[in-house]
C-alpha atoms as a PDB file:
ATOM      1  CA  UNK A   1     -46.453  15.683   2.485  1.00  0.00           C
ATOM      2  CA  UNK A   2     -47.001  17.914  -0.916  1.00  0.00           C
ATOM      3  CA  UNK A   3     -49.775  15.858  -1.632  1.00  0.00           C
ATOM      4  CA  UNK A   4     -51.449  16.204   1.615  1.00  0.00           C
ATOM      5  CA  UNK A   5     -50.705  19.879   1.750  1.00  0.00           C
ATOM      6  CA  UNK A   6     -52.493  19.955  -2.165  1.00  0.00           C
ATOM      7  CA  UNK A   7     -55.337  17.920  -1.364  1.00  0.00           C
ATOM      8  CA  UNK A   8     -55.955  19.812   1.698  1.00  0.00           C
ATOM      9  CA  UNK A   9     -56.208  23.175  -0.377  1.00  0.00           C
ATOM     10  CA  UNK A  10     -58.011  21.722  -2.471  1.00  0.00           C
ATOM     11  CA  UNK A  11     -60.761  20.912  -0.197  1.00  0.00           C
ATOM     12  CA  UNK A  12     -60.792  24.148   1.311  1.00  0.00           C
ATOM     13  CA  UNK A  13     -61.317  25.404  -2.167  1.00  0.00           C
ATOM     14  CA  UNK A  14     -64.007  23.332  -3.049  1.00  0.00           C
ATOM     15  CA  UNK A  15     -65.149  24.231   0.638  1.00  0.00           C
ATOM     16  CA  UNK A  16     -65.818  28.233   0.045  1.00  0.00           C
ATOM     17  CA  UNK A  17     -67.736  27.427  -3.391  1.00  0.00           C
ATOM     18  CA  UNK A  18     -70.275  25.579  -1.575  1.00  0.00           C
ATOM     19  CA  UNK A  19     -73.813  28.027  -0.506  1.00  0.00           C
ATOM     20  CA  UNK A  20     -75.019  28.678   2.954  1.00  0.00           C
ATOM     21  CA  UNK A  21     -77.684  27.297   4.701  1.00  0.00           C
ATOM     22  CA  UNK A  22     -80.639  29.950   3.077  1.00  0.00           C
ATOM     23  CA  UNK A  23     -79.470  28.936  -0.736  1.00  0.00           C
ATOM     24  CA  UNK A  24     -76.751  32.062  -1.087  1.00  0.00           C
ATOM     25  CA  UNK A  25     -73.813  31.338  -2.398  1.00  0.00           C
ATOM     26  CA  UNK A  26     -71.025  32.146   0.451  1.00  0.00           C
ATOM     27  CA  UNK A  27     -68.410  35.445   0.283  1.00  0.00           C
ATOM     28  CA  UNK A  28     -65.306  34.068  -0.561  1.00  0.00           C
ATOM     29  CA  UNK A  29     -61.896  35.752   1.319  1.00  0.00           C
ATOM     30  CA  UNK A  30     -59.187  35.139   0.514  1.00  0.00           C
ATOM     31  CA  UNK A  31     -56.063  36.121   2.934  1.00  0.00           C
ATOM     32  CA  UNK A  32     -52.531  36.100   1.206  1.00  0.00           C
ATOM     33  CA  UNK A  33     -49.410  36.694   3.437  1.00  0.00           C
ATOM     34  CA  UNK A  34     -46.420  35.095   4.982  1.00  0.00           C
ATOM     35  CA  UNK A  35     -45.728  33.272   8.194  1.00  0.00           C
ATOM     36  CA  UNK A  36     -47.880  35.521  10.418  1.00  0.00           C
ATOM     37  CA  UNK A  37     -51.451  34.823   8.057  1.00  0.00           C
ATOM     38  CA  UNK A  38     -50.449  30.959   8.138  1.00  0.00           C
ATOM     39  CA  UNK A  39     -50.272  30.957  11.613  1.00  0.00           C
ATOM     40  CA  UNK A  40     -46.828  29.534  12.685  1.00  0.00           C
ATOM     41  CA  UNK A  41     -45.628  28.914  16.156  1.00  0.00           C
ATOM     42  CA  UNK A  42     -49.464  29.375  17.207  1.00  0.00           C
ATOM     43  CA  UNK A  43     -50.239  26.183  19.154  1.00  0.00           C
ATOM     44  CA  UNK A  44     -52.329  25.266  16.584  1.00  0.00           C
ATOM     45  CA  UNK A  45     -52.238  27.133  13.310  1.00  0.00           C
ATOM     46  CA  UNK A  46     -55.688  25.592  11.733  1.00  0.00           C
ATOM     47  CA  UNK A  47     -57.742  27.143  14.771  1.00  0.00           C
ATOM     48  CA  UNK A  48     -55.704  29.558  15.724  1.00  0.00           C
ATOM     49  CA  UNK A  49     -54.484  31.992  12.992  1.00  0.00           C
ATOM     50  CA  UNK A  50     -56.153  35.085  12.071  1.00  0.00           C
ATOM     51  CA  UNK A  51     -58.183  33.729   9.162  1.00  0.00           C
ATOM     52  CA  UNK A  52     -59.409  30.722  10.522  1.00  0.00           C
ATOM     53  CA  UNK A  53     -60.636  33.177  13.671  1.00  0.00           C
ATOM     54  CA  UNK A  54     -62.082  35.390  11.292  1.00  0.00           C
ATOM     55  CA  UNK A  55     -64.090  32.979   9.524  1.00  0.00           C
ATOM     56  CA  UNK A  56     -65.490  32.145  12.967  1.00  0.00           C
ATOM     57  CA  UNK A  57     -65.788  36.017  13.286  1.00  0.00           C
ATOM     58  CA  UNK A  58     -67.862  36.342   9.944  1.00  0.00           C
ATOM     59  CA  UNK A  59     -70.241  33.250  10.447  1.00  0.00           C
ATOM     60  CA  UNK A  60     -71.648  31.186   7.779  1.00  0.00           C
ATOM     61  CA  UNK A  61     -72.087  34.216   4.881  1.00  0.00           C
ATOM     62  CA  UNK A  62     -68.652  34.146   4.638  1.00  0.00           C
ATOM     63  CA  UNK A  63     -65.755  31.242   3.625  1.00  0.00           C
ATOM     64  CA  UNK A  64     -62.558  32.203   4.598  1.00  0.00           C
ATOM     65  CA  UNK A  65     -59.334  30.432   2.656  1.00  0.00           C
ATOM     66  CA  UNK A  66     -55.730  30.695   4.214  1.00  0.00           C
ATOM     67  CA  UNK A  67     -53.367  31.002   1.555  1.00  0.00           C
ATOM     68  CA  UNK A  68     -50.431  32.266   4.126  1.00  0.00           C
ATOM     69  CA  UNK A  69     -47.102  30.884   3.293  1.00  0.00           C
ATOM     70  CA  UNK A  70     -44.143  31.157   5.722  1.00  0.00           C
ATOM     71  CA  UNK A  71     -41.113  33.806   4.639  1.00  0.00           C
ATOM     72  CA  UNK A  72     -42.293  35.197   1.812  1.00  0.00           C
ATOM     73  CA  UNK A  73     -42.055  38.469   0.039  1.00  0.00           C
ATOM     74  CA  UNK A  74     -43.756  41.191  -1.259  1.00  0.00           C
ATOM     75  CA  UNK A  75     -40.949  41.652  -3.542  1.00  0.00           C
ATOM     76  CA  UNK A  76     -40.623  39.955  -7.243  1.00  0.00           C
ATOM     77  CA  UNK A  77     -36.872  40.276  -6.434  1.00  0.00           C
ATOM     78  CA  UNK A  78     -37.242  39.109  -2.716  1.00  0.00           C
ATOM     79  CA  UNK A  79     -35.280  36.074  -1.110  1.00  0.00           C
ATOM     80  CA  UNK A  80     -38.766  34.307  -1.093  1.00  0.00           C
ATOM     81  CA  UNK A  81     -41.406  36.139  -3.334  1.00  0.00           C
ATOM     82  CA  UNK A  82     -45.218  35.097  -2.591  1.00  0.00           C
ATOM     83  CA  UNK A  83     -46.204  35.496  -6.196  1.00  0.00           C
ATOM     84  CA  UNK A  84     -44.200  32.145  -6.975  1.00  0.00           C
ATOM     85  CA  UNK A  85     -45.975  30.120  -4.420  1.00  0.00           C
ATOM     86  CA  UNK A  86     -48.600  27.653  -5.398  1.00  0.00           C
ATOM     87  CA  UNK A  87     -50.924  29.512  -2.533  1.00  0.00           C
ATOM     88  CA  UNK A  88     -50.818  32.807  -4.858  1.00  0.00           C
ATOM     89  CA  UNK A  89     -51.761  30.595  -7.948  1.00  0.00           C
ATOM     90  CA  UNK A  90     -54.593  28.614  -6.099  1.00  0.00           C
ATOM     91  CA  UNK A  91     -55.611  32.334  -4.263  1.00  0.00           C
ATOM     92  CA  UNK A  92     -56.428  33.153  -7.872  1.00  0.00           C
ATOM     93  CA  UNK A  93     -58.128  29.975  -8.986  1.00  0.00           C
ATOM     94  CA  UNK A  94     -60.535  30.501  -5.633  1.00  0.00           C
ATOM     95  CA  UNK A  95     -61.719  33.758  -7.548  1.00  0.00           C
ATOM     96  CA  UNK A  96     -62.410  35.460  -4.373  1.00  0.00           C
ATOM     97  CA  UNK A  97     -65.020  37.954  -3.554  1.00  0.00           C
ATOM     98  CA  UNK A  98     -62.352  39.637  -0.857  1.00  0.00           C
ATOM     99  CA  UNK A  99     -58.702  39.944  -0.945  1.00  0.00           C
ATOM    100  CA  UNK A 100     -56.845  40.427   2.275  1.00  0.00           C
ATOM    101  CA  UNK A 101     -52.990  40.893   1.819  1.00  0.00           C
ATOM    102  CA  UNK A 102     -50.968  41.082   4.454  1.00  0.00           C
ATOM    103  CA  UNK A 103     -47.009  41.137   3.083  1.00  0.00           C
ATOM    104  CA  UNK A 104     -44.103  43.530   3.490  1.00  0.00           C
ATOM    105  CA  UNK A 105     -42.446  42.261   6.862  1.00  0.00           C
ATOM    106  CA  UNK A 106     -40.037  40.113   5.001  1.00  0.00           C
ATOM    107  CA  UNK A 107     -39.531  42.491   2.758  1.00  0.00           C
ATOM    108  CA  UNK A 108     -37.925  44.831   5.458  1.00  0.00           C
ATOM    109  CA  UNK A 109     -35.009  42.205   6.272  1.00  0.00           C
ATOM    110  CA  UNK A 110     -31.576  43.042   5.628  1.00  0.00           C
ATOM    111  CA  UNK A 111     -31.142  40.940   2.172  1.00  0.00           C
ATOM    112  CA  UNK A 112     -34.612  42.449   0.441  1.00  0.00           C
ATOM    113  CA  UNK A 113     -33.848  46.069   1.447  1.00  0.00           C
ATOM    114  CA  UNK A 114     -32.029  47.028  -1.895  1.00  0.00           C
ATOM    115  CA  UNK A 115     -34.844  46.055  -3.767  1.00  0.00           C
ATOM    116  CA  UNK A 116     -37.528  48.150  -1.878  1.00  0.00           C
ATOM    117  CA  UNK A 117     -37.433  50.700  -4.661  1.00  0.00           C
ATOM    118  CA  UNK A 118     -39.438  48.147  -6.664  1.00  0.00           C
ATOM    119  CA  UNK A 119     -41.951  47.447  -4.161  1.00  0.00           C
ATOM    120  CA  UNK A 120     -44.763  49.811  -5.531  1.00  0.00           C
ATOM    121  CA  UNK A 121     -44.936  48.411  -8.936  1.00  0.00           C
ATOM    122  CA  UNK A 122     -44.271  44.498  -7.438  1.00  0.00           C
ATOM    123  CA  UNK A 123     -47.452  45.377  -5.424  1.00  0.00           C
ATOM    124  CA  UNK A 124     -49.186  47.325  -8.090  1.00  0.00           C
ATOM    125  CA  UNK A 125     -49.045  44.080 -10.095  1.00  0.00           C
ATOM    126  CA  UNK A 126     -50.118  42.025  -7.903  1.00  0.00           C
ATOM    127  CA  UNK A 127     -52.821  44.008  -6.860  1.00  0.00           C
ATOM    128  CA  UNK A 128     -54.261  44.247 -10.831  1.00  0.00           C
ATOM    129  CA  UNK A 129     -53.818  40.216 -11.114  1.00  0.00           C
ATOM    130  CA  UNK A 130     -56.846  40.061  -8.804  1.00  0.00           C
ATOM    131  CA  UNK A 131     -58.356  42.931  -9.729  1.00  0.00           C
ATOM    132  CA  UNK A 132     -58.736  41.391 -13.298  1.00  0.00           C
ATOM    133  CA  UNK A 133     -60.453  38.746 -11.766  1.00  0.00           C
ATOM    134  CA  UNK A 134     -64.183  37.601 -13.334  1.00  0.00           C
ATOM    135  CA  UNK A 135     -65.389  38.231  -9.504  1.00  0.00           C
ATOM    136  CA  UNK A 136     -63.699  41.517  -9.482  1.00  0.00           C
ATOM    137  CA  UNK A 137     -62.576  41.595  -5.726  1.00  0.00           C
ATOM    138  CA  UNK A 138     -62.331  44.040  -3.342  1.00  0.00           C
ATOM    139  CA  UNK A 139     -58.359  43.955  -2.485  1.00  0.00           C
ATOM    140  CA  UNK A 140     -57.547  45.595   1.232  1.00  0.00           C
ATOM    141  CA  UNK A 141     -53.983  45.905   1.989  1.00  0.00           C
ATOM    142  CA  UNK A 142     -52.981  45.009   5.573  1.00  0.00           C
ATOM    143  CA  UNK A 143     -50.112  47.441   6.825  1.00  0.00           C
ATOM    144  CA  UNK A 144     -47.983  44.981   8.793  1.00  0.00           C
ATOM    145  CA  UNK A 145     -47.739  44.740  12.242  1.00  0.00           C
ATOM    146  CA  UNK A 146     -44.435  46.121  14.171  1.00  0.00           C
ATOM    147  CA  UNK A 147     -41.927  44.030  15.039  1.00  0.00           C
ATOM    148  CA  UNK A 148     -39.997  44.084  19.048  1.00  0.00           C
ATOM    149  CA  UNK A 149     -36.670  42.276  17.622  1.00  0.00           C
ATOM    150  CA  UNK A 150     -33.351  43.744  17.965  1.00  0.00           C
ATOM    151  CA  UNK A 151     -31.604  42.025  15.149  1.00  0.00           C
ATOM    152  CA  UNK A 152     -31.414  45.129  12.402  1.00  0.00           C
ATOM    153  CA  UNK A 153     -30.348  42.512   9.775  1.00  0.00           C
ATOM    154  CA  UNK A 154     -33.790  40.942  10.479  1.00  0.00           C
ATOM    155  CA  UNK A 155     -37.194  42.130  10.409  1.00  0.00           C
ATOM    156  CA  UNK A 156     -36.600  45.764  11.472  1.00  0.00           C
ATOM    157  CA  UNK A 157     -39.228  47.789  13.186  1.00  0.00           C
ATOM    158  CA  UNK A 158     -37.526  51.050  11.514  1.00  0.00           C
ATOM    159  CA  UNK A 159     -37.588  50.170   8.188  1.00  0.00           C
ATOM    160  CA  UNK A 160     -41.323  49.382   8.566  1.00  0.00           C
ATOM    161  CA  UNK A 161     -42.196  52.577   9.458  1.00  0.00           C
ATOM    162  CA  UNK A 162     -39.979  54.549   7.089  1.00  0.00           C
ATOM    163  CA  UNK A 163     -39.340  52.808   3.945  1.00  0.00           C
ATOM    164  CA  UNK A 164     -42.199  49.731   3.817  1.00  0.00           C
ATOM    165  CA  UNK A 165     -45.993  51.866   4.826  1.00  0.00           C
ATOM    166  CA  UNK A 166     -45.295  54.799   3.323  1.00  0.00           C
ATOM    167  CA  UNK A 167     -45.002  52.766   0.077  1.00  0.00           C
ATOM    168  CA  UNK A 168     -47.805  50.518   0.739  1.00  0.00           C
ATOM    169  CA  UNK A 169     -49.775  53.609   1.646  1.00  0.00           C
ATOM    170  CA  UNK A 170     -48.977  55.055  -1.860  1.00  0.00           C
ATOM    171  CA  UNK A 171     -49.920  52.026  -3.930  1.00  0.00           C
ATOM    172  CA  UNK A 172     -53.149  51.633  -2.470  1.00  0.00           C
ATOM    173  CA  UNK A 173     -53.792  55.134  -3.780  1.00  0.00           C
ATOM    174  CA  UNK A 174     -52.807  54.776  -7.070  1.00  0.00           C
ATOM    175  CA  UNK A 175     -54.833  51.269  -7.268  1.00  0.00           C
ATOM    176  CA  UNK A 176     -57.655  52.534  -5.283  1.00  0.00           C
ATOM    177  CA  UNK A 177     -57.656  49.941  -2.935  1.00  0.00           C
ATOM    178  CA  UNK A 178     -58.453  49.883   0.671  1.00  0.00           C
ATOM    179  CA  UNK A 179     -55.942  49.847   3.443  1.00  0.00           C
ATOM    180  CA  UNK A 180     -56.561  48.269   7.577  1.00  0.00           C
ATOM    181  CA  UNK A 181     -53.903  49.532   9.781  1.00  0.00           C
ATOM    182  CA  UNK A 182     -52.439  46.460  11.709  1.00  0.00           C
ATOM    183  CA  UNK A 183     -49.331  48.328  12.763  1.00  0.00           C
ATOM    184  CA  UNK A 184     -50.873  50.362  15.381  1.00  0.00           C
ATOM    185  CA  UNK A 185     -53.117  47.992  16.835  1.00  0.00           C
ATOM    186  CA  UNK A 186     -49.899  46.985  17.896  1.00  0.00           C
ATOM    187  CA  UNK A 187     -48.066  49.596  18.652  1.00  0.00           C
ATOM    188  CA  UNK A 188     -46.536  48.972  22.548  1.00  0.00           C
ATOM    189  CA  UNK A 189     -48.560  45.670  22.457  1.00  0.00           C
ATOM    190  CA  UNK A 190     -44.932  42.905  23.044  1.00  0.00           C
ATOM    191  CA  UNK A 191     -48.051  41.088  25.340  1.00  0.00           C
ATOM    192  CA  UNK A 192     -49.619  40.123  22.022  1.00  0.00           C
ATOM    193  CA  UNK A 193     -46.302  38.311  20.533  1.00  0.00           C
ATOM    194  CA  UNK A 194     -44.871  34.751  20.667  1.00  0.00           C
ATOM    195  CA  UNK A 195     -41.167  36.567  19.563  1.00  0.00           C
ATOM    196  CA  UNK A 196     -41.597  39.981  19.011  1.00  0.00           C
ATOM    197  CA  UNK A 197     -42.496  38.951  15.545  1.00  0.00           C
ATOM    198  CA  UNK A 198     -45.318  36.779  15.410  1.00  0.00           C
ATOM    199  CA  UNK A 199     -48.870  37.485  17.137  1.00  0.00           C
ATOM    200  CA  UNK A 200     -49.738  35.184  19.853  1.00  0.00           C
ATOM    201  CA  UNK A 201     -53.559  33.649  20.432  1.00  0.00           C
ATOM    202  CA  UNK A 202     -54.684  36.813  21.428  1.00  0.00           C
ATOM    203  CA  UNK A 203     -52.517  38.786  19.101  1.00  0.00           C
ATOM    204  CA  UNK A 204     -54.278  36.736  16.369  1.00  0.00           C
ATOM    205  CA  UNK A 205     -58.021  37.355  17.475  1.00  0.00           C
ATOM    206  CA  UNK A 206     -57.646  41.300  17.596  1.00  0.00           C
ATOM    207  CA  UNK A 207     -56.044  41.233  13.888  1.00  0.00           C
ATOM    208  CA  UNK A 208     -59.533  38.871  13.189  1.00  0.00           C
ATOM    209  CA  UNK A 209     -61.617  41.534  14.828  1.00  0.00           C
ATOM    210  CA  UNK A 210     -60.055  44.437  13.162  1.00  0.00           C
ATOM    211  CA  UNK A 211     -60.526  43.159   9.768  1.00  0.00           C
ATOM    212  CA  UNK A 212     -64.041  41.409  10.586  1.00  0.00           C
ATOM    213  CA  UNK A 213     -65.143  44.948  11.766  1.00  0.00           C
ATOM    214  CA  UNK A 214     -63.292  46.369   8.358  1.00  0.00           C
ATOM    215  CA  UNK A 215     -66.009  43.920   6.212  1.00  0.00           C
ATOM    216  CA  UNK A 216     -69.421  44.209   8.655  1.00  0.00           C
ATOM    217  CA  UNK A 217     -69.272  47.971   9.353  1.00  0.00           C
ATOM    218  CA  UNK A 218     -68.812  49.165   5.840  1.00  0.00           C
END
């Protein structure tokens, strides 16, 4: 199974290097996140996850690579952190043109909370390891959606909102990097959830619209 998983992201590497049909060599976008960017408990996560609708969103220009991996933090200290995935080392490799990041939600569970106090400089840093990049990327920080469980020990709605945006909002300051606001496009939206957690179909295509309207209208 690892070496299916590899080979397949391997291909979809060597898939957003190729050029588009009038000889231009294709944008390359990365999206880094956790369960919600890789698209589980859609029916079916290749199709239907945000990225893979955005590439359809973006057309041809544009090669999208989903480098989403289930549970993980934002947080070096976190029960699961992202930056010691093989995704986050192969989302570097890719030298991407765009970096969408969309990570924090774990980090508001019950067992990652005490560390929150490092989550500017965790981010900070891995902001700068793209940023350092040959291709030089333009990094956009998603702010995570809100979550509709009840479980406080879990991912907590509360300490979203209080403790996990402001932060983000701060470090993409200092880094000068660019922010798209996925928390209110759901606010009062529990139609566009599978589990109060994770975006449904449709949930999925208006988080592909936001950001495809984040890249074509600037």
């Amino acid at each position: 199974m690892k070496c299916h998983k590899h080979i397949l992201i391997v291909l979809l590497l060597l898939s957003s290097s190729i050029v588009s049909a009038n000889g231009k060599e294709k944008i390359k976008v990365a999206c880094l996140g956790a369960s919600i960017t890789q698209g589980v408990f859609l029916k079916n996560p290749a199709l239907d996850s945000y990225p893979t609708q955005l590439q359809q969103m973006l057309g041809a220009h544009y090669a999208v690579t989903n480098f989403g991996v289930s549970g993980t933090t934002l947080l070096v200290k976190g029960d699961s952190p992202y930056i010691k995935t093989s995704q986050y080392k192969y989302a570097l490799q890719s030298n991407p043109d765009i970096v969408f990041i969309d990570l924090g939600g774990n980090d508001s569970k019950l067992i990652n909370r005490i560390y929150l106090t490092d989550f500017e400089r965790d981010y900070a840093a891995l902001i700068q390891s793209f940023k350092k990049l040959p291709s030089h990327p333009r990094v956009i920080l998603m702010i995570p959606v809100t979550s509709f469980v009840t479980d406080s020990t879990g991912i907590w709605d509360e300490v979203i909102r209080s403790r996990i945006i402001p932060r983000l909002r701060t470090v993409a300051y200092r880094e000068r990097v660019e922010i798209a606001d996925l928390y209110t496009l759901f606010l009062g939206r529990p139609d566009l959830y599978l589990d109060g957690i994770h975006p449904n179909f449709e949930g999925a295509t208006a988080m592909a619209k936001r950001l495809s309207e984040l890249l074509t209208q600037s």
